[in-house]
C-alpha atoms as a PDB file:
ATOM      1  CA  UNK A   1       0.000   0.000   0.000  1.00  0.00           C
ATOM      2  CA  UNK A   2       1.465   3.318  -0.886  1.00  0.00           C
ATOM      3  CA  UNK A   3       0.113   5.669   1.838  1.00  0.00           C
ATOM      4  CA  UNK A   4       2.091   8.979   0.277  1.00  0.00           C
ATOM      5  CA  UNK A   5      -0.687   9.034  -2.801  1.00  0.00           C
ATOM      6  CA  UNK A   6      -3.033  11.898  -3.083  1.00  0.00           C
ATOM      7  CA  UNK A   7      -6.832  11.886  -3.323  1.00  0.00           C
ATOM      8  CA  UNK A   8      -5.740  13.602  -7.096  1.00  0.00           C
ATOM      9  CA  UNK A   9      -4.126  10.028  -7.776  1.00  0.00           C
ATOM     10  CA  UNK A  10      -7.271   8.215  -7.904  1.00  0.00           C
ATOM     11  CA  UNK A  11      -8.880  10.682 -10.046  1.00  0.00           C
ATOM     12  CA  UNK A  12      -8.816   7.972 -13.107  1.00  0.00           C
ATOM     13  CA  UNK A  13     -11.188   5.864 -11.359  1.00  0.00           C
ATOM     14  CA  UNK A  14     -13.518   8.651  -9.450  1.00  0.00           C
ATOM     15  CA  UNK A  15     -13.689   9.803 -12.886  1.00  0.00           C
ATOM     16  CA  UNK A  16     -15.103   6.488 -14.258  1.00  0.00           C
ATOM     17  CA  UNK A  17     -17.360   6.180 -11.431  1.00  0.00           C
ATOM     18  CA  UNK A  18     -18.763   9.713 -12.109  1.00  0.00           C
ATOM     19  CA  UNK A  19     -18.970   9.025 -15.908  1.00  0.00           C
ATOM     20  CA  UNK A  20     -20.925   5.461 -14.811  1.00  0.00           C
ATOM     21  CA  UNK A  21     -23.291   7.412 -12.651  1.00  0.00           C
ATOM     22  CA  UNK A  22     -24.266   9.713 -15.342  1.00  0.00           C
ATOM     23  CA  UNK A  23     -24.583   7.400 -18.304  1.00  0.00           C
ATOM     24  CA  UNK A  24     -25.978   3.826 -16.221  1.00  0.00           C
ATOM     25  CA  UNK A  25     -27.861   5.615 -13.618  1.00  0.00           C
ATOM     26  CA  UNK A  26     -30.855   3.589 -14.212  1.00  0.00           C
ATOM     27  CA  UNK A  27     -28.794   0.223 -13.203  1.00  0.00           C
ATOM     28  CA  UNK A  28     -28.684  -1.294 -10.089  1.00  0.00           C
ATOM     29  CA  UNK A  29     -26.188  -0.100  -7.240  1.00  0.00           C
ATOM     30  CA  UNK A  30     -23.272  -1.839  -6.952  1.00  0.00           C
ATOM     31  CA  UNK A  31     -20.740  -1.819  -3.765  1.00  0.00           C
ATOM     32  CA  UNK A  32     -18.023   0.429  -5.404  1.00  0.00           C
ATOM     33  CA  UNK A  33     -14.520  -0.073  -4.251  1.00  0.00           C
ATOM     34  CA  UNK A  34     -11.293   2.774  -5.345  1.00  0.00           C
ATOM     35  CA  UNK A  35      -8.068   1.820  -3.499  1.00  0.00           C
ATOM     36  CA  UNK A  36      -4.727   3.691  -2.995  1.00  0.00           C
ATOM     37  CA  UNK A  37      -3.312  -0.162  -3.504  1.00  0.00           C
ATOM     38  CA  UNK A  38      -4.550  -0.170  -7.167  1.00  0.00           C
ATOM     39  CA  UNK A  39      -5.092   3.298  -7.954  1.00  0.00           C
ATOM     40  CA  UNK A  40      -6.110   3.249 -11.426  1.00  0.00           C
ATOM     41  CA  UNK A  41      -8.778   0.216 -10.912  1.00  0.00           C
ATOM     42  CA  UNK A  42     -12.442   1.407 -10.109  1.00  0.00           C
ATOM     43  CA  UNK A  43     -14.838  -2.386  -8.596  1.00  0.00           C
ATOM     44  CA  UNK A  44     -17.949  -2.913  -8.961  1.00  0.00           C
ATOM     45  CA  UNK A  45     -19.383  -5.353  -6.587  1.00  0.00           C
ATOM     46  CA  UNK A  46     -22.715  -7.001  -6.622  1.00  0.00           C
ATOM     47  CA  UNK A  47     -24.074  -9.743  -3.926  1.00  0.00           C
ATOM     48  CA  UNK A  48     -26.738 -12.696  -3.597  1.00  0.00           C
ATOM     49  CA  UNK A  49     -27.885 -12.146  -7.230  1.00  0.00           C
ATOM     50  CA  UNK A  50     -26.057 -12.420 -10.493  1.00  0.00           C
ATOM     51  CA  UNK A  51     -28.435 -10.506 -12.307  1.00  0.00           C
ATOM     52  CA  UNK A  52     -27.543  -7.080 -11.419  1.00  0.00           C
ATOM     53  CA  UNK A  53     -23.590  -8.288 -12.704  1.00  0.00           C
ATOM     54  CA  UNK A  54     -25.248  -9.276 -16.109  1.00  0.00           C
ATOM     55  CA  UNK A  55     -27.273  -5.906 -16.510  1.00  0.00           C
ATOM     56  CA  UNK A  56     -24.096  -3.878 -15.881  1.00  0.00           C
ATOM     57  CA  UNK A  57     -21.918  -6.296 -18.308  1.00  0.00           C
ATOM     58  CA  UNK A  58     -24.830  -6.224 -20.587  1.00  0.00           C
ATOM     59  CA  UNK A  59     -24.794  -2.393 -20.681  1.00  0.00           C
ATOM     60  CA  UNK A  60     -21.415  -2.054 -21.251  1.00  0.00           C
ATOM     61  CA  UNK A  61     -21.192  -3.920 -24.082  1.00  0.00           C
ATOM     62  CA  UNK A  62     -18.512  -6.132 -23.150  1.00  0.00           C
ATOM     63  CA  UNK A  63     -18.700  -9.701 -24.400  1.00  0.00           C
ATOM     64  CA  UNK A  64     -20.023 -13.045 -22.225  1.00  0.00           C
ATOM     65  CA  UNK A  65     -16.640 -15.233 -22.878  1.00  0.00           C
ATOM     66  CA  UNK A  66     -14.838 -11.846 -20.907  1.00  0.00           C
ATOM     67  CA  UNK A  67     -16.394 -13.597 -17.579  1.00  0.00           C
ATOM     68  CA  UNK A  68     -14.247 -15.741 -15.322  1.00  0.00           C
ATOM     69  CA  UNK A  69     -16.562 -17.970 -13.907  1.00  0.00           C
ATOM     70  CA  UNK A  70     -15.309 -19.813 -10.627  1.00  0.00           C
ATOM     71  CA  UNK A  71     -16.981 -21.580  -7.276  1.00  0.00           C
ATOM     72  CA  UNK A  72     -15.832 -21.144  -4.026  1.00  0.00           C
ATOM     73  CA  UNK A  73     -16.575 -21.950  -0.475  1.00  0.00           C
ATOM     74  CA  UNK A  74     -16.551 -25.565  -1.002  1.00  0.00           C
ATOM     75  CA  UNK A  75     -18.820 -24.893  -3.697  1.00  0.00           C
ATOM     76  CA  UNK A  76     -21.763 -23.193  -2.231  1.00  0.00           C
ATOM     77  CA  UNK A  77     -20.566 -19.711  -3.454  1.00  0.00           C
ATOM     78  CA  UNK A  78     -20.256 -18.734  -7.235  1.00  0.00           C
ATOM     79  CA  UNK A  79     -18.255 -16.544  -8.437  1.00  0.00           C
ATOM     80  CA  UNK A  80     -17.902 -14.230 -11.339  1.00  0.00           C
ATOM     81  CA  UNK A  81     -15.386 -10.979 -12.615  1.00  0.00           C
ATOM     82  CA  UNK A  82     -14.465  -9.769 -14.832  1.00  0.00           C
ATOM     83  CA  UNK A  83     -11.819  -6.957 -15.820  1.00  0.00           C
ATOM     84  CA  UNK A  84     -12.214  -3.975 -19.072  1.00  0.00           C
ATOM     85  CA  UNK A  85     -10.885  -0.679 -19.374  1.00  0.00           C
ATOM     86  CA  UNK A  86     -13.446   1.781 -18.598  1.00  0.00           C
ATOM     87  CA  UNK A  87     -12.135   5.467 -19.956  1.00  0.00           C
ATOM     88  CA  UNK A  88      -9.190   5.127 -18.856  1.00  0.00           C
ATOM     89  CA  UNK A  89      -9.288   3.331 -15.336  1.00  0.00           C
ATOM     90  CA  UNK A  90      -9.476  -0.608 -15.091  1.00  0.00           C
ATOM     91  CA  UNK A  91     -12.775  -1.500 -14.230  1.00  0.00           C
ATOM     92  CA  UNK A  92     -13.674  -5.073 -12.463  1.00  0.00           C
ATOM     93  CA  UNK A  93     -16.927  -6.376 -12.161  1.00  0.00           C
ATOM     94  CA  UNK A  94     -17.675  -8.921  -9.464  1.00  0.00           C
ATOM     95  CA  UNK A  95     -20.456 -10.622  -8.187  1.00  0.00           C
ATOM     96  CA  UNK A  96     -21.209 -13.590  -5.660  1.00  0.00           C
ATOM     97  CA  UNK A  97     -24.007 -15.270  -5.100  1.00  0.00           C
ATOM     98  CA  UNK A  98     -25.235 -18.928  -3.736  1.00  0.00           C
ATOM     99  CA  UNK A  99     -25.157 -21.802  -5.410  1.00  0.00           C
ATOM    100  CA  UNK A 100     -28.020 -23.455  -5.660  1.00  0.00           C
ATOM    101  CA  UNK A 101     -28.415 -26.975  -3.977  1.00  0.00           C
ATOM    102  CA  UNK A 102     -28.874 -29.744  -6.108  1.00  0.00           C
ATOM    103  CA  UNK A 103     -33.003 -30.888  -6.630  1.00  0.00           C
ATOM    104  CA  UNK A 104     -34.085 -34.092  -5.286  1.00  0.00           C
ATOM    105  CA  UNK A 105     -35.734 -36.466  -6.502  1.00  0.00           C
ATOM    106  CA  UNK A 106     -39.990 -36.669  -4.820  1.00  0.00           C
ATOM    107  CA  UNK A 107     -40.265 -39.376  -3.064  1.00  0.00           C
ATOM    108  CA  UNK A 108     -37.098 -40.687  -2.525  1.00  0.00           C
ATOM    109  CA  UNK A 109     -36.790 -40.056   1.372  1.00  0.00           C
ATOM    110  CA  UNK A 110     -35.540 -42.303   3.694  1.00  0.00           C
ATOM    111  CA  UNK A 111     -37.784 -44.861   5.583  1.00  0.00           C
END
């Protein structure tokens, strides 16, 4: 982390979010993230519903096979992100959401 960085220095990705306000207003809110450890990358996070991730990637124009799709938690959480530049500041989507469990079969309880 590089504490000696001014609020100026993340301008590139305050920017961006200003410019994504503006133009996707109408689209759901996402947890935003700007960090002084990567000061040029603006996140958008979304939780317990992919949908909101597709709208935004949707919007954006960027293509489906740009998603990295991954479980974790032992495979009850999934995963998705992916990264685009964004005028001029790399932006990464996220989201996380459950994974749902597997159906059973009716009738096929134990006795």
């Amino acid at each position: 982390m590089n504490d000696a960085l001014t609020l100026h220095e993340l301008a590139v990705p305050l920017r961006a979010l200003r410019l994504l306000a503006a133009d996707f207003g109408h689209l759901p809110a996402p947890c935003t993230r700007v960090s002084t450890v990567y000061p040029d990358q603006l996140e958008l996070s979304f939780y317990d519903d992919l949908t909101d991730f597709e709208a935004w990637r949707e919007a954006l124009g960027i293509a489906a096979d740009a998603v990295e799709c991954r479980e974790q938690g032992g495979g009850r959480t999934r995963a998705l992100s992916l990264t685009s530049d964004y005028e001029g500041a790399e932006l990464r989507l996220v989201a996380y959401a459950d994974v749902p469990a597997p159906a059973t079969a009716a009738g096929r309880g134990t006795r």
